[in-house]
N, C-alpha and C. Protein backbone atom coordinates (compact mmCIF):
# COMPACT_ATOMS: atom_id res chain seq x y z
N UNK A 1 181.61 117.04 74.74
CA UNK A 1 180.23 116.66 74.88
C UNK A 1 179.85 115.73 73.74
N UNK A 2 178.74 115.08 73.70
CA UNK A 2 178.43 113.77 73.02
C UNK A 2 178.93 112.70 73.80
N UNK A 3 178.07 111.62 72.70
CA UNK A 3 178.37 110.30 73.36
C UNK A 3 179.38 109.90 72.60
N UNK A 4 179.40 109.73 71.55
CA UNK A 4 180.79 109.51 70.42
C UNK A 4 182.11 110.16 71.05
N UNK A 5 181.95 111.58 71.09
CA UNK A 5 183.45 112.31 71.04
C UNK A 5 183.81 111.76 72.83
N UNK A 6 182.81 111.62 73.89
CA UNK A 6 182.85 111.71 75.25
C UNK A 6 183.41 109.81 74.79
N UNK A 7 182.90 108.77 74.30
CA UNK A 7 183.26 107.92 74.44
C UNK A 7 185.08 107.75 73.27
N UNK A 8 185.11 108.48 72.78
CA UNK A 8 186.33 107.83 72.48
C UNK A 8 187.46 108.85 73.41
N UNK A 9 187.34 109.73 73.97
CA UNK A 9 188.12 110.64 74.79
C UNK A 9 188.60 109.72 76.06
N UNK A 10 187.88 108.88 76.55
CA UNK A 10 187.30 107.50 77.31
C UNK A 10 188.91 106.65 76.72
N UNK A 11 187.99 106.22 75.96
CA UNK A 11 188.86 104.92 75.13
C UNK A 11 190.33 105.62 75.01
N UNK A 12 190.53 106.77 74.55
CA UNK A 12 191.97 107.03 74.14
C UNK A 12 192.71 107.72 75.64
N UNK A 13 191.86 107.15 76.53
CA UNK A 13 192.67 107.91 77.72
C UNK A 13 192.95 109.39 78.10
N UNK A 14 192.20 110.07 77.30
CA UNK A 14 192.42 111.52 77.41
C UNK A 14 191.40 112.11 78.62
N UNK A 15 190.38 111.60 79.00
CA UNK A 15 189.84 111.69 80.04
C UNK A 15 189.72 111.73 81.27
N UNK A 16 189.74 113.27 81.96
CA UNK A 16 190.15 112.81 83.53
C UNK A 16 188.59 112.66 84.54
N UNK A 17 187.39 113.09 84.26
CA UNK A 17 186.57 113.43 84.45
C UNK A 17 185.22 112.94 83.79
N UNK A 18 184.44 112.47 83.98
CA UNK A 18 182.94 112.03 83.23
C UNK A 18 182.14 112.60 83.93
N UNK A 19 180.88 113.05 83.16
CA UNK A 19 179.55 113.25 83.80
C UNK A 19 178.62 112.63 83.30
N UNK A 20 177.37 112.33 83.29
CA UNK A 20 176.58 111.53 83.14
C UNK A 20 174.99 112.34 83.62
N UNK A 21 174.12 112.34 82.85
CA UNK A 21 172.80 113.28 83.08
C UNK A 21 171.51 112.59 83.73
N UNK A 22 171.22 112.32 84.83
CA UNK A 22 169.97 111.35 85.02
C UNK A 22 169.15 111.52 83.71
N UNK A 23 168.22 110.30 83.35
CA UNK A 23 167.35 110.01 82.42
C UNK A 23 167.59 110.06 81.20
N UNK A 24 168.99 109.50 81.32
CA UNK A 24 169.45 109.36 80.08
C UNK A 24 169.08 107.83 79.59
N UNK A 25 169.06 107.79 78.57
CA UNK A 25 168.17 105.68 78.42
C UNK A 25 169.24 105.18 78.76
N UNK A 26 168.77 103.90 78.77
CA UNK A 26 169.61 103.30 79.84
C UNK A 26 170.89 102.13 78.14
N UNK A 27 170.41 102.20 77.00
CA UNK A 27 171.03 101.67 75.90
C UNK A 27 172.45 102.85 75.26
N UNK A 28 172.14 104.03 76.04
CA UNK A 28 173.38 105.10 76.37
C UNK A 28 174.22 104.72 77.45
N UNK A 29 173.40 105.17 78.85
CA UNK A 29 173.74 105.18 79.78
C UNK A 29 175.17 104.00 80.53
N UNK A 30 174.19 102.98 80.23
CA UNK A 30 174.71 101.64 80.98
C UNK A 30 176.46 101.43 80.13
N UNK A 31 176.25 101.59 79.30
CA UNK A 31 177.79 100.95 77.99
C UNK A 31 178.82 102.11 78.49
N UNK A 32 178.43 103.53 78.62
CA UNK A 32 178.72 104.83 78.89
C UNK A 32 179.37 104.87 80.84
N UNK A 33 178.76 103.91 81.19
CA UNK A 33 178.92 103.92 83.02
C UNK A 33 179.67 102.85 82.84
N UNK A 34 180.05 101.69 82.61
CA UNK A 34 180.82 100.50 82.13
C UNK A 34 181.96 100.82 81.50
N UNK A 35 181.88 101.66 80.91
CA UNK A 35 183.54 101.83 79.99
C UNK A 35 183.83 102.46 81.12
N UNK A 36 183.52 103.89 81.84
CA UNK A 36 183.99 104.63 82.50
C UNK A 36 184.79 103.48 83.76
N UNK A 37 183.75 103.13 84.54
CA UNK A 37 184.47 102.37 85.06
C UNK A 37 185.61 101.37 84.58
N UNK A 38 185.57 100.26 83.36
CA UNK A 38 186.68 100.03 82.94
C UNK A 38 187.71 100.52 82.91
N UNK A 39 187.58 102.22 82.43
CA UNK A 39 188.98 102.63 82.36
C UNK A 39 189.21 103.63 83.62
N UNK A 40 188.53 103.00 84.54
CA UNK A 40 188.98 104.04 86.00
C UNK A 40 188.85 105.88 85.84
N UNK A 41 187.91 105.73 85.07
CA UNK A 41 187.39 107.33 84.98
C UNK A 41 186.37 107.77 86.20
N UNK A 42 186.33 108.52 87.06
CA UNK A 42 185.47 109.17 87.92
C UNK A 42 184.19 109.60 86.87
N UNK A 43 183.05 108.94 87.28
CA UNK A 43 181.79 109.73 86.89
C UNK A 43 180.96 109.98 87.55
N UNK A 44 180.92 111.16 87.32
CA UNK A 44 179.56 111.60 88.36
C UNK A 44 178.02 112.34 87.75
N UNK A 45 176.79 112.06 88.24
CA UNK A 45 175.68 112.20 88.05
C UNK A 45 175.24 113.44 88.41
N UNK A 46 174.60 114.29 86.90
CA UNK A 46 174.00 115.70 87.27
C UNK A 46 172.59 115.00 87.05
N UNK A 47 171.91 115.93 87.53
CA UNK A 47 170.13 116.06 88.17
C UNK A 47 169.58 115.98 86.73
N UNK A 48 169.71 116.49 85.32
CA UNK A 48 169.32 116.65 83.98
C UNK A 48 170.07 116.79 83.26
N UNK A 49 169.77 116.36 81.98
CA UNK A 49 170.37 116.77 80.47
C UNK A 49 170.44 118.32 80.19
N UNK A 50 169.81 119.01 81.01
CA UNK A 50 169.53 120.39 80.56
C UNK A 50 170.43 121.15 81.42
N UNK A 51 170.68 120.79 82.95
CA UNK A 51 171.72 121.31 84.38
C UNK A 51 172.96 120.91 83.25
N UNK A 52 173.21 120.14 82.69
CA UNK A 52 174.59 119.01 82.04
C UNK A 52 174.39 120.42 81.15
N UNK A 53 174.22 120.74 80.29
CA UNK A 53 174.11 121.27 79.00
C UNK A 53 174.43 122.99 79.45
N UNK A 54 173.92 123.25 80.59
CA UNK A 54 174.27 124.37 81.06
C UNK A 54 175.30 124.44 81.42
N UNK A 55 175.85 123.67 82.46
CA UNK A 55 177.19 123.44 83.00
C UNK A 55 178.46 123.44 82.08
N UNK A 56 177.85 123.19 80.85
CA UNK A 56 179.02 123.20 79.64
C UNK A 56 179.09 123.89 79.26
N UNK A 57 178.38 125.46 79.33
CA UNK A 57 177.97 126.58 78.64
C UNK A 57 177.37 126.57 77.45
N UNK A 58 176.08 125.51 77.31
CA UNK A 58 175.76 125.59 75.80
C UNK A 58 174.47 125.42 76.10
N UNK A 59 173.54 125.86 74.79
CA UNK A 59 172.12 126.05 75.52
C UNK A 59 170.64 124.97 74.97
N UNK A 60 171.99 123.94 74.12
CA UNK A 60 171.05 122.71 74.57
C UNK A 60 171.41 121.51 75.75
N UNK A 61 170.78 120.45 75.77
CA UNK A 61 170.51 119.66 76.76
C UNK A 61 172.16 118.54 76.00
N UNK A 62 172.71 118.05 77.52
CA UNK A 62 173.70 116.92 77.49
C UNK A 62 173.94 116.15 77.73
N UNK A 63 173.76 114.94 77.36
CA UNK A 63 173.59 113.46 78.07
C UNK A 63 174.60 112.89 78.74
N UNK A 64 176.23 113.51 78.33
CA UNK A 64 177.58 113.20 78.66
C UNK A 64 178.37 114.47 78.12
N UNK A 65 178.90 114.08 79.31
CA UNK A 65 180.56 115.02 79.08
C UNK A 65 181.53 114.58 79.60
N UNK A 66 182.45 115.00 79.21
CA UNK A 66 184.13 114.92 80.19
C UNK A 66 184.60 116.41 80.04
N UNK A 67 185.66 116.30 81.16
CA UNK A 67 186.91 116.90 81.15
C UNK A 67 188.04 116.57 81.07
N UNK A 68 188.70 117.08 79.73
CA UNK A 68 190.12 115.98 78.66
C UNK A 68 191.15 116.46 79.90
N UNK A 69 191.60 115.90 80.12
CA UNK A 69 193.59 115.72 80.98
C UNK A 69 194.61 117.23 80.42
N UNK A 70 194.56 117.86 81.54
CA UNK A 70 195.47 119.04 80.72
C UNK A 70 196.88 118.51 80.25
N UNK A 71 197.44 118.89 79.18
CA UNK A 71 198.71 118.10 79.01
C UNK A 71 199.69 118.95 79.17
């Protein structure tokens, strides 16, 4: 989770999975939906930062996540 650790997980290919939180700004969002696609990562859109944040088991709000590549 984060945008840092979620974007270099991205970049270093360890990423099989992206999520992405509606109403996230769009100076996150857009660079964050662009890499993904660059590097052929599946992302998909939860309803809130707060559904995202739950879904990760943690009990603040999440603007991004992945799921790293089992090795």
């Amino acid at each position: 989770m984060g945008i840092k650790q979620c974007t270099k997980a991205v970049n270093d290919g360890l990423a099989e999975q992206a999520y992405l939180a509606n109403g996230v700004a769009p100076d996150i969002a857009e660079p964050f939906r662009k890499l993904c696609e660059k590097c052929g990562i599946p992302l998909k859109m939860v309803a809130s930062k707060k559904e995202l944040g739950s879904l990760c088991g943690i009990d603040v709000d999440a603007s991004v996540a992945v799921i790293l590549k089992q090795e």
